[in-house]
PDB file of N, CA and C in Angstrom:
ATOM      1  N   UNK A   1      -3.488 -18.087  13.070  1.00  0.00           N
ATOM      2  CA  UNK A   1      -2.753 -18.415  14.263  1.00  0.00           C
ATOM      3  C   UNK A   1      -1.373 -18.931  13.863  1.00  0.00           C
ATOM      4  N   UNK A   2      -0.422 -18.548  14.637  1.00  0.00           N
ATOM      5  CA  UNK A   2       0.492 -18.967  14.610  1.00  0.00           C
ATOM      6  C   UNK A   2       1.353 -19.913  15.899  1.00  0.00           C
ATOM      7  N   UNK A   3       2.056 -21.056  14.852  1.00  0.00           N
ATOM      8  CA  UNK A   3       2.352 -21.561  16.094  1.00  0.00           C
ATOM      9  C   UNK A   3       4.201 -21.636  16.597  1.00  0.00           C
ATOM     10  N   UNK A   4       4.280 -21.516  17.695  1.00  0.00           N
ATOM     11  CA  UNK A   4       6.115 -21.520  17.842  1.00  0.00           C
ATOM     12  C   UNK A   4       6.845 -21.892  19.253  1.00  0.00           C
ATOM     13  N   UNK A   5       7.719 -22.672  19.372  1.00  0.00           N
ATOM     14  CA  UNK A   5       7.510 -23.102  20.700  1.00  0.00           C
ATOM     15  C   UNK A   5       7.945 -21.988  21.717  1.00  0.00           C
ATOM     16  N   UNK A   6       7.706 -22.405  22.880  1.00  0.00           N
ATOM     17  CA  UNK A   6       7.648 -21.251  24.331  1.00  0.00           C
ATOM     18  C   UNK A   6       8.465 -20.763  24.230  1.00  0.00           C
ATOM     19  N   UNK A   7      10.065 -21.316  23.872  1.00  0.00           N
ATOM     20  CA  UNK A   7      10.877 -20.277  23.923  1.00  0.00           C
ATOM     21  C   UNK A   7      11.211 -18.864  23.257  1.00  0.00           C
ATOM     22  N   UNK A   8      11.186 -19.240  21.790  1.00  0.00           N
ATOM     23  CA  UNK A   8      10.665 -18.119  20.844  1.00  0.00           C
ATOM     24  C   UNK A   8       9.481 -17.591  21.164  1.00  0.00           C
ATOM     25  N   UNK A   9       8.210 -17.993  21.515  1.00  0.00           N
ATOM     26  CA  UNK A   9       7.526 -17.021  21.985  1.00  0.00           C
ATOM     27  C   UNK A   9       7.873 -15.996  23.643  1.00  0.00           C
ATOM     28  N   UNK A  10       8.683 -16.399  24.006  1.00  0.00           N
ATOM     29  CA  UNK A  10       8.871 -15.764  25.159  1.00  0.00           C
ATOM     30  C   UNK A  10      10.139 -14.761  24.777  1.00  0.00           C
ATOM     31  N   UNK A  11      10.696 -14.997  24.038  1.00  0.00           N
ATOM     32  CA  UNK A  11      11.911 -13.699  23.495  1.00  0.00           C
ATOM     33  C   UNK A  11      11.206 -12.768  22.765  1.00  0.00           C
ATOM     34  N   UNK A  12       9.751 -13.264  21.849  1.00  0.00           N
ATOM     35  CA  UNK A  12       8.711 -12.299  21.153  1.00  0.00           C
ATOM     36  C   UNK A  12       7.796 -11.419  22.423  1.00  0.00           C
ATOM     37  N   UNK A  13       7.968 -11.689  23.399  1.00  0.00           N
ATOM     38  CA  UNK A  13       6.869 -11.112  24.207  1.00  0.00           C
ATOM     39  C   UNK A  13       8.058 -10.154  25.117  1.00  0.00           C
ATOM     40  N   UNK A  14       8.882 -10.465  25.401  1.00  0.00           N
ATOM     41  CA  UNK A  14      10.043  -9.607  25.986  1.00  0.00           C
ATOM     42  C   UNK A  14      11.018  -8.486  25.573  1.00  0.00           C
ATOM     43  N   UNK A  15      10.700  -8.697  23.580  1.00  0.00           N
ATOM     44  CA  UNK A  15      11.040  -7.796  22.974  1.00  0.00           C
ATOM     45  C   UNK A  15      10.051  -6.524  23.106  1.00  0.00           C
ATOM     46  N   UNK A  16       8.748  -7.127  22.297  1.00  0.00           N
ATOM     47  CA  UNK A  16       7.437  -6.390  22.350  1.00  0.00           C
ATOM     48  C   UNK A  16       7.466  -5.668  23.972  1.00  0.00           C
ATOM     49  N   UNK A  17       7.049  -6.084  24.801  1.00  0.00           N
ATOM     50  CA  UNK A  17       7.817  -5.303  25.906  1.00  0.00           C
ATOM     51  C   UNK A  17       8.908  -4.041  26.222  1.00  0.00           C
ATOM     52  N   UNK A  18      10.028  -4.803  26.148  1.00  0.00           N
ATOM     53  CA  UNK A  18      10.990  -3.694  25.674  1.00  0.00           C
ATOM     54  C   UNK A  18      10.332  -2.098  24.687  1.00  0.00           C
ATOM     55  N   UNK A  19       9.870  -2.522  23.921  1.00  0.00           N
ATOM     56  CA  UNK A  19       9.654  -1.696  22.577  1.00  0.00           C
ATOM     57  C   UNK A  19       8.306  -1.061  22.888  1.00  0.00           C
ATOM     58  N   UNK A  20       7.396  -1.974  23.833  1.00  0.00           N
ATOM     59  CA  UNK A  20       6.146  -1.258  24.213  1.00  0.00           C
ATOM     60  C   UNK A  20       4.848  -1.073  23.015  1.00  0.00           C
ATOM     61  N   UNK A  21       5.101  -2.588  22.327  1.00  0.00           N
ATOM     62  CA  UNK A  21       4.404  -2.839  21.215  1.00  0.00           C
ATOM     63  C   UNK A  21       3.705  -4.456  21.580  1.00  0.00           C
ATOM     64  N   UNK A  22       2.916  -4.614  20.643  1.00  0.00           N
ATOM     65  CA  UNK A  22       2.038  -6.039  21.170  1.00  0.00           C
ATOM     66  C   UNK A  22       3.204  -7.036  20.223  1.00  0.00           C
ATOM     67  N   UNK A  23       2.646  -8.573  20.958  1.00  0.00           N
ATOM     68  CA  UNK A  23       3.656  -9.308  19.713  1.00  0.00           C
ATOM     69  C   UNK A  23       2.984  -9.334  18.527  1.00  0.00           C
ATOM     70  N   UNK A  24       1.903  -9.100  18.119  1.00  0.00           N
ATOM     71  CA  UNK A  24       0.983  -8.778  16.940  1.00  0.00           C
ATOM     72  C   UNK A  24       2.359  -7.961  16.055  1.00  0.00           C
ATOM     73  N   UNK A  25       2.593  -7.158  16.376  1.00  0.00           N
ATOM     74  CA  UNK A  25       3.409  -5.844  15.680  1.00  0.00           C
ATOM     75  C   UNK A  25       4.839  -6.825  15.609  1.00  0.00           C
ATOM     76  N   UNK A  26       5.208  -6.999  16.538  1.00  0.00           N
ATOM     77  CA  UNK A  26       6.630  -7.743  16.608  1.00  0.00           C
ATOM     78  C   UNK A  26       6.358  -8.784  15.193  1.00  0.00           C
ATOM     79  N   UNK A  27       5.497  -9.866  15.057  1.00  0.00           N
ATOM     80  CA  UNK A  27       5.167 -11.248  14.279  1.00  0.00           C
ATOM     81  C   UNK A  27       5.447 -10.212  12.973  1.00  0.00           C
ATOM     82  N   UNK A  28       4.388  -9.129  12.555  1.00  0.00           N
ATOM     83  CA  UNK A  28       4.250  -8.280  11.338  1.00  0.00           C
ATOM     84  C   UNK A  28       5.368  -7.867  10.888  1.00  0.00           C
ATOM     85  N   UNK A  29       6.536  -7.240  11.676  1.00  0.00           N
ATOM     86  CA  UNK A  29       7.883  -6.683  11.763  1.00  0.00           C
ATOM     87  C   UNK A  29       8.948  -7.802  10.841  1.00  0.00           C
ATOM     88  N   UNK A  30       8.298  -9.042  11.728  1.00  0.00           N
ATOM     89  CA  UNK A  30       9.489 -10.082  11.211  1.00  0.00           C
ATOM     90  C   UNK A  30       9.241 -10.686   9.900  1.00  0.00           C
ATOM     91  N   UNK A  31       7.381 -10.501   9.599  1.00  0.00           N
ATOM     92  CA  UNK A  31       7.385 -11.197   8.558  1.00  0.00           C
ATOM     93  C   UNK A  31       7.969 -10.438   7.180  1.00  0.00           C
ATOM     94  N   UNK A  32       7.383  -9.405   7.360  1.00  0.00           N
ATOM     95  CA  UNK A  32       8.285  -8.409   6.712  1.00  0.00           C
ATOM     96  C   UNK A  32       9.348  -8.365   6.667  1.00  0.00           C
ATOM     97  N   UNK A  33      10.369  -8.495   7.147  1.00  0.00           N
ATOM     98  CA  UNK A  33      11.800  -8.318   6.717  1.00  0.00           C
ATOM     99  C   UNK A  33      11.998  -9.869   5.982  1.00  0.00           C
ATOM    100  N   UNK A  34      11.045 -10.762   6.597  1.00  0.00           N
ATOM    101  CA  UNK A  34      11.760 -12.153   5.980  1.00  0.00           C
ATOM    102  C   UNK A  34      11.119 -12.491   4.694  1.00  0.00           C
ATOM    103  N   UNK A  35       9.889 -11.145   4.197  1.00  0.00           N
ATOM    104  CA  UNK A  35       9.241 -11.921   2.824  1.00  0.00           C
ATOM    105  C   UNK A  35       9.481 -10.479   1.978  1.00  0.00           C
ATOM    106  N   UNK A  36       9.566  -9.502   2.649  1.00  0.00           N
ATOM    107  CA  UNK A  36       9.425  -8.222   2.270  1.00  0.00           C
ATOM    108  C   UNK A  36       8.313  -7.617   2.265  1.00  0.00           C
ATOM    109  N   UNK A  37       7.692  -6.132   1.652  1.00  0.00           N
ATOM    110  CA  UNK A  37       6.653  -5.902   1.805  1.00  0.00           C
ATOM    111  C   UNK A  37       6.122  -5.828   0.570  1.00  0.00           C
ATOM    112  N   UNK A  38       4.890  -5.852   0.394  1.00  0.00           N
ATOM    113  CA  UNK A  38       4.390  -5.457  -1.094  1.00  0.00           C
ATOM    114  C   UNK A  38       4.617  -4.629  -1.654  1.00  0.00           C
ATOM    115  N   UNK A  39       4.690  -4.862  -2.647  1.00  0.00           N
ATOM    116  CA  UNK A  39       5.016  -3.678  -4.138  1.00  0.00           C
ATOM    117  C   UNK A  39       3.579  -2.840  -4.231  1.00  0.00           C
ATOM    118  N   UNK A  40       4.121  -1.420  -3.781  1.00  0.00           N
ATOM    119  CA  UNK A  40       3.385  -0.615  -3.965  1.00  0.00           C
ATOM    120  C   UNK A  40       2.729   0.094  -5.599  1.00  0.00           C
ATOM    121  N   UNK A  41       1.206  -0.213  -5.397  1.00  0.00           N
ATOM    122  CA  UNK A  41       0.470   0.293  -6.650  1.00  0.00           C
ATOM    123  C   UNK A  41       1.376   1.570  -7.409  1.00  0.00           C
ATOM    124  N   UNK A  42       1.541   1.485  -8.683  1.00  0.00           N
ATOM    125  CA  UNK A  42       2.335   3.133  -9.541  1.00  0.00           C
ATOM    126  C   UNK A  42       0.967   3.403 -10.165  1.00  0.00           C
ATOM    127  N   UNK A  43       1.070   4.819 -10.266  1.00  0.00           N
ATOM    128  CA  UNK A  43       0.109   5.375 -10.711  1.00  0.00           C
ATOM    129  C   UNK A  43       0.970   6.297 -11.538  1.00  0.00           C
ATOM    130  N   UNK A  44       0.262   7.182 -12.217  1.00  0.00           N
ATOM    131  CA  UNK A  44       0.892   8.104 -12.939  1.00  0.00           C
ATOM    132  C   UNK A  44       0.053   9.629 -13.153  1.00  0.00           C
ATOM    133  N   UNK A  45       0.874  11.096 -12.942  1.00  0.00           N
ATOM    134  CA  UNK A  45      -0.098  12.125 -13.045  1.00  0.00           C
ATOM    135  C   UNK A  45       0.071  12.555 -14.210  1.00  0.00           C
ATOM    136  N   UNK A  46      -0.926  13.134 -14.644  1.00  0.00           N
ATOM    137  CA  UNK A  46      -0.405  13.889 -16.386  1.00  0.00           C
ATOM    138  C   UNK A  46      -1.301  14.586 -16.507  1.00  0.00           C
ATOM    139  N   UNK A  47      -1.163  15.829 -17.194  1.00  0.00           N
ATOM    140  CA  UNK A  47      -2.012  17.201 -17.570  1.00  0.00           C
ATOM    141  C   UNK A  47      -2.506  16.962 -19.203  1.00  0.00           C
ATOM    142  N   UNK A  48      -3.390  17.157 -19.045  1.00  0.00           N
ATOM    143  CA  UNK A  48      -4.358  16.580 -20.559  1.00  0.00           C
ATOM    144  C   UNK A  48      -3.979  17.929 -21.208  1.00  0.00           C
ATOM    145  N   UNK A  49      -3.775  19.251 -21.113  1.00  0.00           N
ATOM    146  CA  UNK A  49      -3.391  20.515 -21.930  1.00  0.00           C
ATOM    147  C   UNK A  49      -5.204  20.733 -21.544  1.00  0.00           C
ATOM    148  N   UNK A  50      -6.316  20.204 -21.547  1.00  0.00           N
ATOM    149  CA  UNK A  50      -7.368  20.714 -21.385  1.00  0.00           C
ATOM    150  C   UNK A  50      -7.753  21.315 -20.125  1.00  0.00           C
ATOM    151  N   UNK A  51      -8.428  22.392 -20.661  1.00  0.00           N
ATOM    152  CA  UNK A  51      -9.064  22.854 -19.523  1.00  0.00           C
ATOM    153  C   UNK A  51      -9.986  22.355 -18.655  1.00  0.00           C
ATOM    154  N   UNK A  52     -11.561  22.183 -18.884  1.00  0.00           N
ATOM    155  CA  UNK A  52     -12.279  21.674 -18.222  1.00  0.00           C
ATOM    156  C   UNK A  52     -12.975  20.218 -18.695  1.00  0.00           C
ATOM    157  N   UNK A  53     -12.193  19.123 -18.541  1.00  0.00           N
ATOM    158  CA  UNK A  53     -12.741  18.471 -18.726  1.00  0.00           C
ATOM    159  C   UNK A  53     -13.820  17.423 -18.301  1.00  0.00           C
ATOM    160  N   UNK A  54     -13.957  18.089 -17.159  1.00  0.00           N
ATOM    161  CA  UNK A  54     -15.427  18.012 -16.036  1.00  0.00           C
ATOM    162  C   UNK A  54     -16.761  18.217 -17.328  1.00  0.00           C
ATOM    163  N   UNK A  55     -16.876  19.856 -17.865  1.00  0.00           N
ATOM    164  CA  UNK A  55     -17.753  19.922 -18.308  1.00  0.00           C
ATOM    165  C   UNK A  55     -17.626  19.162 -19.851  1.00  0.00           C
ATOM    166  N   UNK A  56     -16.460  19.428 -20.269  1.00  0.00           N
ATOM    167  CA  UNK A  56     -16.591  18.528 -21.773  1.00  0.00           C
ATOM    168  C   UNK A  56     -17.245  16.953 -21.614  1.00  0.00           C
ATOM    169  N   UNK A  57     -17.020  16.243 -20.441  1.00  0.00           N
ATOM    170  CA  UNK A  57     -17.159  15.189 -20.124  1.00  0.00           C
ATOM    171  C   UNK A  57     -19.186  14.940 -19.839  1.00  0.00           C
ATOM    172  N   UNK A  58     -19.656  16.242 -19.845  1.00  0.00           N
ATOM    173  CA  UNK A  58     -20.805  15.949 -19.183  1.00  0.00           C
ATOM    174  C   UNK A  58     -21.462  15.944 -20.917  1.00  0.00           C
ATOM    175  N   UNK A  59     -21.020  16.728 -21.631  1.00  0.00           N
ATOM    176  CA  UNK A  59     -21.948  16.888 -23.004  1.00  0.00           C
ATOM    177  C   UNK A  59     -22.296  15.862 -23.445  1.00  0.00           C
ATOM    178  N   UNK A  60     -22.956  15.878 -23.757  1.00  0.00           N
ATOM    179  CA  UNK A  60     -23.683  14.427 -25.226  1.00  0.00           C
ATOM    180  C   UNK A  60     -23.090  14.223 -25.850  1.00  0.00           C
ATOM    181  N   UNK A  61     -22.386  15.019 -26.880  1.00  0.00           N
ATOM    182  CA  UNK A  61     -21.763  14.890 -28.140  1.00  0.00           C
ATOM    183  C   UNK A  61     -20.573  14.461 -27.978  1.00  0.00           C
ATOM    184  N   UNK A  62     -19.754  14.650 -26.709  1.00  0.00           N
ATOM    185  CA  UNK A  62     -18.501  15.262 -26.497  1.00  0.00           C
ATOM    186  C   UNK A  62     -17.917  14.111 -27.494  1.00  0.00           C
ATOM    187  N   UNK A  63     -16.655  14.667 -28.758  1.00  0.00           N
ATOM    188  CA  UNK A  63     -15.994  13.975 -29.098  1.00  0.00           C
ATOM    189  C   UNK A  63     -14.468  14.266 -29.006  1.00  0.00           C
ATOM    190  N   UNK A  64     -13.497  13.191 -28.925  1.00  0.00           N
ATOM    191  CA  UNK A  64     -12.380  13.590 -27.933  1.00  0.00           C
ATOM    192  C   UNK A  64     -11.544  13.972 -29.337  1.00  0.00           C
ATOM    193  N   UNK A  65     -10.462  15.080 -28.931  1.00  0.00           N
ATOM    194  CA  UNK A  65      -9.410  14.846 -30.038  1.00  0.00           C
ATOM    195  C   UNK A  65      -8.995  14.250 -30.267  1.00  0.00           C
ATOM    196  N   UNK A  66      -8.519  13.476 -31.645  1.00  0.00           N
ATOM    197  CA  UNK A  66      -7.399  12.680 -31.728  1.00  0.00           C
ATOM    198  C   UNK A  66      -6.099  12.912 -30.870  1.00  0.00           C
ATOM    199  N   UNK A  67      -5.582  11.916 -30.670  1.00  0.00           N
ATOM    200  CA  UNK A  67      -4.221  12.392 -29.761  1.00  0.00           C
ATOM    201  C   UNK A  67      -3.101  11.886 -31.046  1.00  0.00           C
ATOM    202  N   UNK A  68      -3.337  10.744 -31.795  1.00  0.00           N
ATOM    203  CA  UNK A  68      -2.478  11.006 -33.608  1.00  0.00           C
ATOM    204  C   UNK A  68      -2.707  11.653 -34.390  1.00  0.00           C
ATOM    205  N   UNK A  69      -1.683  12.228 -35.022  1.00  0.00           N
ATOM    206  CA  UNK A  69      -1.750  13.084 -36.227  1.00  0.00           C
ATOM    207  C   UNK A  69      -2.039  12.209 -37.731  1.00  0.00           C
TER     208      UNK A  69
END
């Protein structure tokens, strides 16, 4: 919960209005610009040169190449 006096809440409910959004969305909007948003997870894609490594992965034995020379 948040708390804020009537007047600010009544310019939050008249915007949301305007915009045709709840003040839920309006509160989220502002906190965001005033903290920023989170740093989105990086991931990374990369092609192993292997073909199937579904089935290499299922063998018993499977032993991987070295990737050093």
């Amino acid at each position: 919960m948040i708390q804020a006096d009537e007047e600010l809440l009544e310019r939050a409910r008249r915007r949301a209005a305007e915009r045709g959004v709840s003040i839920a969305q309006i509160v989220r909007e502002a906190l965001e610009k005033e903290l920023g948003t989170r740093p989105k997870p990086r991931f990374a894609v990369f092609d192993s040169g292997v073909g199937d490594l579904s089935r290499l992965a299922s063998e018993d034995e499977f032993e991987p190449e070295p990737w050093r020379s």
